[in-house]
Protein backbone atom coordinates (compact mmCIF):
# COMPACT_ATOMS: atom_id res chain seq x y z
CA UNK A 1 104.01 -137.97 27.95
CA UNK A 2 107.05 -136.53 29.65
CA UNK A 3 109.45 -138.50 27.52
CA UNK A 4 107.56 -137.41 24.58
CA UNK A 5 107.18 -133.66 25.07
CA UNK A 6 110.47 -133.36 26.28
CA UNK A 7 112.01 -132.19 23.53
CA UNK A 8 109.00 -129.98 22.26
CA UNK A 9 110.06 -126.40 22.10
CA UNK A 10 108.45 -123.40 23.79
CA UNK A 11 106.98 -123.25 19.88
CA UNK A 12 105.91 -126.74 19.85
CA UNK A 13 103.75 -126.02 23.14
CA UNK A 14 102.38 -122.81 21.68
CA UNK A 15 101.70 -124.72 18.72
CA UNK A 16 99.84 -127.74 20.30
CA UNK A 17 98.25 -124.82 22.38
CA UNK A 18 96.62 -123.37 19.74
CA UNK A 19 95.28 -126.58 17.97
CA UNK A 20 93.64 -127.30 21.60
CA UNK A 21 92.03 -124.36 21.72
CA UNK A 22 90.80 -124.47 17.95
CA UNK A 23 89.10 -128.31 18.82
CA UNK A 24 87.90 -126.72 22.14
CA UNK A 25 86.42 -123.45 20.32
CA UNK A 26 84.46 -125.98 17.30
CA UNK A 27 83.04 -127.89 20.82
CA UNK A 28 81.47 -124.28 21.92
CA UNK A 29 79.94 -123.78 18.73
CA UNK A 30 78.33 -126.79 19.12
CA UNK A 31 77.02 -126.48 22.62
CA UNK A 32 73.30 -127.12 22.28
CA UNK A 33 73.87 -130.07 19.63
CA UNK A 34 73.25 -133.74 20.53
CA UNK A 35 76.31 -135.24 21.55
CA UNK A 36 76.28 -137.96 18.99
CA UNK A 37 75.94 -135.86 16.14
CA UNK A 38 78.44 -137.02 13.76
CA UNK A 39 79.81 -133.24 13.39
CA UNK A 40 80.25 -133.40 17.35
CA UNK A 41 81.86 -137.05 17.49
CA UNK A 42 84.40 -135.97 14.62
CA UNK A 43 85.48 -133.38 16.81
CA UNK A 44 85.69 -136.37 19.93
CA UNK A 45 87.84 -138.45 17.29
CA UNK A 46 89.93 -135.25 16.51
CA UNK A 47 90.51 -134.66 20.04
CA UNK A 48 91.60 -138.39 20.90
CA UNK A 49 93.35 -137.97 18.02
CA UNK A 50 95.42 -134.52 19.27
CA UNK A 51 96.45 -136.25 22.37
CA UNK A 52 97.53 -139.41 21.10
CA UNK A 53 99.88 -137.51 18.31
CA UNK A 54 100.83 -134.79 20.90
CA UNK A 55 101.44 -136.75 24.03
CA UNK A 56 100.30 -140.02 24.48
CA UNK A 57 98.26 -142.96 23.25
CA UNK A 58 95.03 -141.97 24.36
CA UNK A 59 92.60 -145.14 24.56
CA UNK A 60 89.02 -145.10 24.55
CA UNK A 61 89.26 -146.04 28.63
CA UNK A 62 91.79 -143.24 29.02
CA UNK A 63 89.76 -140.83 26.73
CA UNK A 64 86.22 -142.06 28.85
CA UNK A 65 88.46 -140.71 32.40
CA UNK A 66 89.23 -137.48 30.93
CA UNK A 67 85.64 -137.00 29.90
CA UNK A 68 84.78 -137.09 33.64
CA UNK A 69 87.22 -135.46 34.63
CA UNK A 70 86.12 -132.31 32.39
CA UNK A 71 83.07 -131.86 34.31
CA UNK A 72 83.85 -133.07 38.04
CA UNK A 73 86.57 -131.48 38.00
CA UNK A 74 85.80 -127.44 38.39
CA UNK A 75 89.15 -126.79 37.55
CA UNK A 76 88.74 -128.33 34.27
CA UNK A 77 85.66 -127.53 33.63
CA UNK A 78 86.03 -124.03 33.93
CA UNK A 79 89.26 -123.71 31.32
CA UNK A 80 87.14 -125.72 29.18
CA UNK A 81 83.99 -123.36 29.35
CA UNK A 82 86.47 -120.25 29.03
CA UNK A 83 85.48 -121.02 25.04
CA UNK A 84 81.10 -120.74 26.01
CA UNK A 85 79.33 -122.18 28.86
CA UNK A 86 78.60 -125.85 28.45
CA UNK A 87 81.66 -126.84 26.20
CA UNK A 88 82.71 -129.18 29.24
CA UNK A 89 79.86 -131.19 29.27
CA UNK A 90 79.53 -131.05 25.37
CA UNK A 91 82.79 -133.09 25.60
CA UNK A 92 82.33 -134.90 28.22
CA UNK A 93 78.87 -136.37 26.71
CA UNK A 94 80.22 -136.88 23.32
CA UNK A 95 83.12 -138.64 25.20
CA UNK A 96 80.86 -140.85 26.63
CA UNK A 97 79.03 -141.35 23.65
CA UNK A 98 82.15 -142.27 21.37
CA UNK A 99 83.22 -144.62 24.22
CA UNK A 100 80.06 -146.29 25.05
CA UNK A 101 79.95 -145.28 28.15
C-alpha cells in the first residue's frame, strides 16, 4: 500500500476520496436492505474492487477483517455512518455475506 500510493498526488487522494465516499453513500441508501441483495453485494464487489485497484490486493480474508473492523471498531464505524446510521453494519454484513463468513 505504501509503495503503491506513493506516488499518488494530493489529486489522486482526493480522487480515490471521492470514489470512497460515492461506494460508502450507495451503502446508506441501502441501509434497511438484506445484506445479500445482489444490488448490496455489487456494491461489496465494487468496494473490494476500489481497494485492490487503489491500494492493495484485497482478498476475501483481508476484505472479511475489514468488515469487522467497521463495526468494532467505533472509530470506523462512526466515519462510516457519517453517510446514515447503519451504513457500518450494512457493510460489514454484506462483507460477511460475500465472504461466507
Amino acid at each position: 500500500s505504501e509503495r503503491r500510493s506513493a506516488k499518488y498526488t494530493k489529486e489522486d487522494f482526493a480522487r480515490l476520496q471521492d470514489e470512497a465516499g460515492e461506494i460508502f453513500a450507495a451503502f446508506a441508501a441501502f441501509v434497511g436492505t438484506d445484506a445479500a441483495d445482489d444490488r448490496v453485494q455489487a456494491l461489496v464487489k465494487r468496494w473490494q474492487s476500489h481497494i485492490s485497484e487503489s491500494y492493495y490486493t484485497c482478498t476475501n480474508e483481508i476484505l472479511a477483517g475489514l468488515g469487522q473492523m467497521y463495526v468494532l471498531d467505533e472509530r470506523f464505524r462512526k466515519n462510516i455512518d457519517q453517510y446514515g446510521a447503519g451504513t457500518a453494519q450494512l457493510m460489514s454484513d454484506a462483507i460477511a455475506v460475500h465472504c461466507g463468513k
